[in-house]
PDB file of N, CA and C in Angstrom:
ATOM      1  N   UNK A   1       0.850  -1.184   0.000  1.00  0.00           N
ATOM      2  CA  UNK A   1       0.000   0.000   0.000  1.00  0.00           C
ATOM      3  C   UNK A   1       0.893   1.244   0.000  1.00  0.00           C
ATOM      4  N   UNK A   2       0.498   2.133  -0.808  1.00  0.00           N
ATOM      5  CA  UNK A   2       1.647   3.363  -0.439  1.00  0.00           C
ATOM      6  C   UNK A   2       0.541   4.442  -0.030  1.00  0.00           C
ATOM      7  N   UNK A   3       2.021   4.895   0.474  1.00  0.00           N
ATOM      8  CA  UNK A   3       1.421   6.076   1.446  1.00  0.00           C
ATOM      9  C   UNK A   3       1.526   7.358   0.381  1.00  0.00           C
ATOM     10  N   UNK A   4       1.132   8.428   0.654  1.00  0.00           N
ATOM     11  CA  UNK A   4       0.216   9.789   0.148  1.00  0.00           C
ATOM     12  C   UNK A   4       1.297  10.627   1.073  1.00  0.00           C
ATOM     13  N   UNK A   5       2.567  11.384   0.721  1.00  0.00           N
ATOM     14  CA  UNK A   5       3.160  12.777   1.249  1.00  0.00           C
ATOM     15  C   UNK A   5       2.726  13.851   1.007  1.00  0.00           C
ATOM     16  N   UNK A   6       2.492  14.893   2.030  1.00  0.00           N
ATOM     17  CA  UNK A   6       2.098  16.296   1.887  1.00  0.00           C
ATOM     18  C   UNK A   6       3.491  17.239   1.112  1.00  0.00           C
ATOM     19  N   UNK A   7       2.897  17.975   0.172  1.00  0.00           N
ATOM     20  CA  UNK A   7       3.534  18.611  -0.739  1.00  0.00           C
ATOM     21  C   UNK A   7       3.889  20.117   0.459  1.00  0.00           C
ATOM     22  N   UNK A   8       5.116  19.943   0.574  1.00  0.00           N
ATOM     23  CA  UNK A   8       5.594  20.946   1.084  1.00  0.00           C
ATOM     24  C   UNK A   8       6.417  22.633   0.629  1.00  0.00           C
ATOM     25  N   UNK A   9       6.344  22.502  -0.861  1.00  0.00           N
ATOM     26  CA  UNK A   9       6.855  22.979  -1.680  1.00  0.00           C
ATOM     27  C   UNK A   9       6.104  23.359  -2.769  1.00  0.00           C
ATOM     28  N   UNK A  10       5.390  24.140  -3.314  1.00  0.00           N
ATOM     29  CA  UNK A  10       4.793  23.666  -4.411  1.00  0.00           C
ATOM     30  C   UNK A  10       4.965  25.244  -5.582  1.00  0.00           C
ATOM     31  N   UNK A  11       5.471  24.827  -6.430  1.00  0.00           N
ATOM     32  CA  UNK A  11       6.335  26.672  -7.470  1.00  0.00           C
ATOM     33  C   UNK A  11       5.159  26.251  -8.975  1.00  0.00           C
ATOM     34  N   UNK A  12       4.624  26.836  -9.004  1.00  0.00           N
ATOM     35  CA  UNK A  12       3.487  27.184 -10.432  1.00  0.00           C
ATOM     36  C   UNK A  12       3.871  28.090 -11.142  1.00  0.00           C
ATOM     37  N   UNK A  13       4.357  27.931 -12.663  1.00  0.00           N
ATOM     38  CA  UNK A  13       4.816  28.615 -13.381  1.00  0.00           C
ATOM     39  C   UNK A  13       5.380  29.880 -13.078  1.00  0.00           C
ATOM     40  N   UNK A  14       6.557  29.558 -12.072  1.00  0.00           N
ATOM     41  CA  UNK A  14       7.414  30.286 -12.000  1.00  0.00           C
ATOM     42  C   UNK A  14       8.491  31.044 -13.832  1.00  0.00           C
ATOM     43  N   UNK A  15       8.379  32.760 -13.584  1.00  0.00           N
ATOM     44  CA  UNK A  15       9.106  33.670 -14.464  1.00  0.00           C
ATOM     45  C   UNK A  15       9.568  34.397 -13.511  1.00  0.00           C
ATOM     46  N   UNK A  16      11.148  34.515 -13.715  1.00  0.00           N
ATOM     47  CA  UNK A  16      11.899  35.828 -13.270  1.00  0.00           C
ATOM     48  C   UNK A  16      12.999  36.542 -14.206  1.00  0.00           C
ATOM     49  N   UNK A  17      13.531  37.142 -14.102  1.00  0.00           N
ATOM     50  CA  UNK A  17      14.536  37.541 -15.051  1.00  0.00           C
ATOM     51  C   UNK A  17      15.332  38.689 -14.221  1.00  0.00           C
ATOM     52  N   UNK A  18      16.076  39.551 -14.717  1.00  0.00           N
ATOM     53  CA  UNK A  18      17.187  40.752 -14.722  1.00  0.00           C
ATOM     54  C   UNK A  18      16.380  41.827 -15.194  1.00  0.00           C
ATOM     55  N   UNK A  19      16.452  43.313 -14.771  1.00  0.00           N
ATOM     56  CA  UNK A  19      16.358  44.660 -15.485  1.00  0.00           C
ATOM     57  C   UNK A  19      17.665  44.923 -15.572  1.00  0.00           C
ATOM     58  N   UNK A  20      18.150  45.159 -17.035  1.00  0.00           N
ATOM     59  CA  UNK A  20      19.440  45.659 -17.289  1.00  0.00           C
ATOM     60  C   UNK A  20      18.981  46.944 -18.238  1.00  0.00           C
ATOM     61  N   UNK A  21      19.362  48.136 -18.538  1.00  0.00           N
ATOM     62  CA  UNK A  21      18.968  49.367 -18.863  1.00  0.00           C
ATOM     63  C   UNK A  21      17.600  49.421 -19.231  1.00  0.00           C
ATOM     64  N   UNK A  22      16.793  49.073 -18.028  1.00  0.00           N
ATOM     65  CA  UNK A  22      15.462  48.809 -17.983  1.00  0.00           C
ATOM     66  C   UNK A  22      14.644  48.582 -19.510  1.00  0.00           C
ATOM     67  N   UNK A  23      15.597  47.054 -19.458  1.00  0.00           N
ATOM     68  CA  UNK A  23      15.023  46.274 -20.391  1.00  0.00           C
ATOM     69  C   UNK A  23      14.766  44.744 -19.446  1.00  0.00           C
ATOM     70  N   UNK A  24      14.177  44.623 -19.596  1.00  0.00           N
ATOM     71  CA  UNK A  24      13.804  42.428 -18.818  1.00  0.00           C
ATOM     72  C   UNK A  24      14.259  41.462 -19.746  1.00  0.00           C
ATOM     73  N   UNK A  25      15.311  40.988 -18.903  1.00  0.00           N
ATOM     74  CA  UNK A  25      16.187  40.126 -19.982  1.00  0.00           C
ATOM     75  C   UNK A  25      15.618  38.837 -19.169  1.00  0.00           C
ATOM     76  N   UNK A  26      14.579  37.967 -19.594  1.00  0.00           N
ATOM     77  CA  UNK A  26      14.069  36.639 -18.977  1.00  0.00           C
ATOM     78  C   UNK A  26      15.044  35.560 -18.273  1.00  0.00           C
ATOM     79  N   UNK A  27      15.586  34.903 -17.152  1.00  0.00           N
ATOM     80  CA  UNK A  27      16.525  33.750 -16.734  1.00  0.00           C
ATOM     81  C   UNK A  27      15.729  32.951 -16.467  1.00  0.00           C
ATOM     82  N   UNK A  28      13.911  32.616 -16.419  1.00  0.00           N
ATOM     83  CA  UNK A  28      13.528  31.461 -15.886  1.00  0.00           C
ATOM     84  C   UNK A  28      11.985  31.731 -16.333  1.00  0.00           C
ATOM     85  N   UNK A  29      11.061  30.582 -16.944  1.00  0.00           N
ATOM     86  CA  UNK A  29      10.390  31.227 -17.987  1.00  0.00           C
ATOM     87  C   UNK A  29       9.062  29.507 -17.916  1.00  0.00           C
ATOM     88  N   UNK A  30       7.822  29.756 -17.106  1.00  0.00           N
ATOM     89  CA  UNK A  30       7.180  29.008 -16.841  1.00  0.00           C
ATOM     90  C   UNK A  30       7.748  27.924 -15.891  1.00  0.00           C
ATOM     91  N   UNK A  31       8.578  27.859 -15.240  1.00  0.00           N
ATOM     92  CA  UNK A  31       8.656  26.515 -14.264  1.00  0.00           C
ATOM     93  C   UNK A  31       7.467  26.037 -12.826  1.00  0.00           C
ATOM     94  N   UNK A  32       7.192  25.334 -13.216  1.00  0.00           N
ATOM     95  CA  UNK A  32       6.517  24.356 -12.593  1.00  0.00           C
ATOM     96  C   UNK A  32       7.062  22.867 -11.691  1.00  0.00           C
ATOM     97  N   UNK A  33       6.700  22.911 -10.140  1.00  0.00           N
ATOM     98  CA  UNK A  33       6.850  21.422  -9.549  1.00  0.00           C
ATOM     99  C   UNK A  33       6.492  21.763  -8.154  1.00  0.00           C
ATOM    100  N   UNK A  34       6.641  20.366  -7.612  1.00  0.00           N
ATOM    101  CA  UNK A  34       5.917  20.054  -6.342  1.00  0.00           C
ATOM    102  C   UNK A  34       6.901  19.151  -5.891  1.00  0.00           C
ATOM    103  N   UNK A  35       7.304  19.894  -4.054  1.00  0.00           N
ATOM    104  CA  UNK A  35       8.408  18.565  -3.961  1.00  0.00           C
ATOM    105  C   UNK A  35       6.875  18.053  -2.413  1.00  0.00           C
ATOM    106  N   UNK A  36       7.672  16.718  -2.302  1.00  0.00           N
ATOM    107  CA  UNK A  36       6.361  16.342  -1.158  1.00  0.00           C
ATOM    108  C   UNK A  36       7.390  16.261  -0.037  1.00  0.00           C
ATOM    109  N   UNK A  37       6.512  15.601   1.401  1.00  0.00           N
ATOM    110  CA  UNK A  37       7.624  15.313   2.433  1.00  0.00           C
ATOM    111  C   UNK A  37       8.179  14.353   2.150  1.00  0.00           C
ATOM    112  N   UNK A  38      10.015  14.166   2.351  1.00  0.00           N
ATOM    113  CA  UNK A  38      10.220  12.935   2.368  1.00  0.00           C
ATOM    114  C   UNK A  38      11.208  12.794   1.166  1.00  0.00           C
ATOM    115  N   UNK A  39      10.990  13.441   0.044  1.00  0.00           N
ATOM    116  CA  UNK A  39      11.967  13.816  -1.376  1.00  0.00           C
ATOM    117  C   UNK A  39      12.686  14.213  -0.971  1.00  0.00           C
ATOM    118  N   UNK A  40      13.562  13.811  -1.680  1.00  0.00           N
ATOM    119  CA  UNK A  40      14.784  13.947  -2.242  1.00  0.00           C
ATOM    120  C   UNK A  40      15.279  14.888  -3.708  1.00  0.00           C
ATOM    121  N   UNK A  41      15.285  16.300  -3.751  1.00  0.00           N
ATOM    122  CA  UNK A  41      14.871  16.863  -5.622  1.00  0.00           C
ATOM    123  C   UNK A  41      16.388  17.796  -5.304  1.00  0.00           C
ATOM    124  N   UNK A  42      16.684  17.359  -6.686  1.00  0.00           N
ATOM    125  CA  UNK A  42      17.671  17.713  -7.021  1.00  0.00           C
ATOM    126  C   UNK A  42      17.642  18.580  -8.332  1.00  0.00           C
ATOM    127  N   UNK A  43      18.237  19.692  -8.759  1.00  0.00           N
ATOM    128  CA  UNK A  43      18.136  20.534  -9.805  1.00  0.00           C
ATOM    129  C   UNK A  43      19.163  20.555 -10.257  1.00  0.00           C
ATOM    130  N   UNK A  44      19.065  19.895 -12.028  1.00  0.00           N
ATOM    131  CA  UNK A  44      20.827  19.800 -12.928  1.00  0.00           C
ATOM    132  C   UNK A  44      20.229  20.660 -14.125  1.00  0.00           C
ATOM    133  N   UNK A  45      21.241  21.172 -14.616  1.00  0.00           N
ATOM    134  CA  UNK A  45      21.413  21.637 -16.320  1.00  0.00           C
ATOM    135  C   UNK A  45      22.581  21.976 -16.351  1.00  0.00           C
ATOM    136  N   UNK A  46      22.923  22.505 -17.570  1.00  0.00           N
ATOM    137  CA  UNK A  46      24.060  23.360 -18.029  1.00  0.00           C
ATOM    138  C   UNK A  46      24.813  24.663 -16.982  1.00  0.00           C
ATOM    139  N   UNK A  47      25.724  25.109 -17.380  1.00  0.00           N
ATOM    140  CA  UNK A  47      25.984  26.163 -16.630  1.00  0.00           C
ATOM    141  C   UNK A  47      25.089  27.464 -17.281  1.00  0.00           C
ATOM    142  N   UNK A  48      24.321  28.317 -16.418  1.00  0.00           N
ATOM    143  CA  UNK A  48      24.040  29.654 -17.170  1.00  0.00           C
ATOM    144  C   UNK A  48      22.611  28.721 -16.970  1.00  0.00           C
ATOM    145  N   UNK A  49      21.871  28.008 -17.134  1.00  0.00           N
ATOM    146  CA  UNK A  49      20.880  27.815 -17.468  1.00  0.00           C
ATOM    147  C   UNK A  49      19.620  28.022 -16.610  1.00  0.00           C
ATOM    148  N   UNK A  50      20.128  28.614 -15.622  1.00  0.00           N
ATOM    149  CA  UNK A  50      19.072  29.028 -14.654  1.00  0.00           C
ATOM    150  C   UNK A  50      18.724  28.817 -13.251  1.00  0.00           C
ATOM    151  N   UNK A  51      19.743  27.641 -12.550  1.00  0.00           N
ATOM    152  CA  UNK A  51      18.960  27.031 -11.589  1.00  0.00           C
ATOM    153  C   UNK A  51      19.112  27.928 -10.195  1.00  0.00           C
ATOM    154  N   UNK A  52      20.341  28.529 -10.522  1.00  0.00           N
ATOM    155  CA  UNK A  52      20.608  29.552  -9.139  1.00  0.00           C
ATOM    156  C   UNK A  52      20.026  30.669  -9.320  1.00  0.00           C
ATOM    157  N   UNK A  53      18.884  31.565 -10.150  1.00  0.00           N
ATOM    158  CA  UNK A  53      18.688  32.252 -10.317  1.00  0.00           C
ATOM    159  C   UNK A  53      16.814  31.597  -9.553  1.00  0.00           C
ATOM    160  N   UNK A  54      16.583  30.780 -10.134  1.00  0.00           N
ATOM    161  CA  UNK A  54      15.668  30.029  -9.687  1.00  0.00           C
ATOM    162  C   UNK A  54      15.035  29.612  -8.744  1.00  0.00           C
ATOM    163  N   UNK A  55      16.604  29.673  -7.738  1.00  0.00           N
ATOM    164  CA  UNK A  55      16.479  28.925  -6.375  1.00  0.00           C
ATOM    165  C   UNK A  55      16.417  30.219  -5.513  1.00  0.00           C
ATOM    166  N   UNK A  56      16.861  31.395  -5.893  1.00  0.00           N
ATOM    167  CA  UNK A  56      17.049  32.773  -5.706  1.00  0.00           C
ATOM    168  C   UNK A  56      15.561  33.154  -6.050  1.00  0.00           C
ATOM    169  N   UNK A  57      14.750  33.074  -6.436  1.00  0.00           N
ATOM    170  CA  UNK A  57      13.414  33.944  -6.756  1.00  0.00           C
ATOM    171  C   UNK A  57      12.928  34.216  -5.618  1.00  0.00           C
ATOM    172  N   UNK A  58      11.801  35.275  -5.522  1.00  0.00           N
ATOM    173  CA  UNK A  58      11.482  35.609  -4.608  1.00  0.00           C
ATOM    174  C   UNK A  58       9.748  36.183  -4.938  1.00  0.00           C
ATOM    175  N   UNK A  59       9.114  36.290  -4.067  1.00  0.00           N
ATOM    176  CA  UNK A  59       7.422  36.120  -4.388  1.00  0.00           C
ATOM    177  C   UNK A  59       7.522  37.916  -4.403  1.00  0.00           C
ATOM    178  N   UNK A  60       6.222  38.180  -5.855  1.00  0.00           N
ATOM    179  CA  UNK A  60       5.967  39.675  -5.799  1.00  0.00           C
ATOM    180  C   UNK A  60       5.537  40.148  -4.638  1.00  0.00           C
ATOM    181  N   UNK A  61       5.816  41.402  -4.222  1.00  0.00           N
ATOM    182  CA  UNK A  61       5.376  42.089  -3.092  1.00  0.00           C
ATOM    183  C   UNK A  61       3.645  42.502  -3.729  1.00  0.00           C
TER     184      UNK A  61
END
């Protein structure tokens, strides 16, 4: 029988980006996921590709 973890985490089409001469240069562009209790989530890509910028977001005021 498996058990059912409560989602402790949950990011819905997450967008953030940079203002550079107040232009919006996009770094992260619809991301979506749900971690539950108990996971284990790990975030890979390329270098540059976003994930520390990602992990860095922060909710609109």
């Amino acid at each position: 029988m498996s058990q059912k973890h409560q989602s402790v985490l949950e990011i819905k089409n997450l967008h953030t980006g940079f203002l550079i001469d107040n232009e919006l240069h996009h770094a992260v562009m619809d991301v979506s996921f749900n971690v539950n209790s108990k996971e284990i989530v790990c975030v890979v890509g390329e270098s540059g590709c976003g994930k520390s910028v990602m992990s860095n977001a922060e909710a609109p005021l």
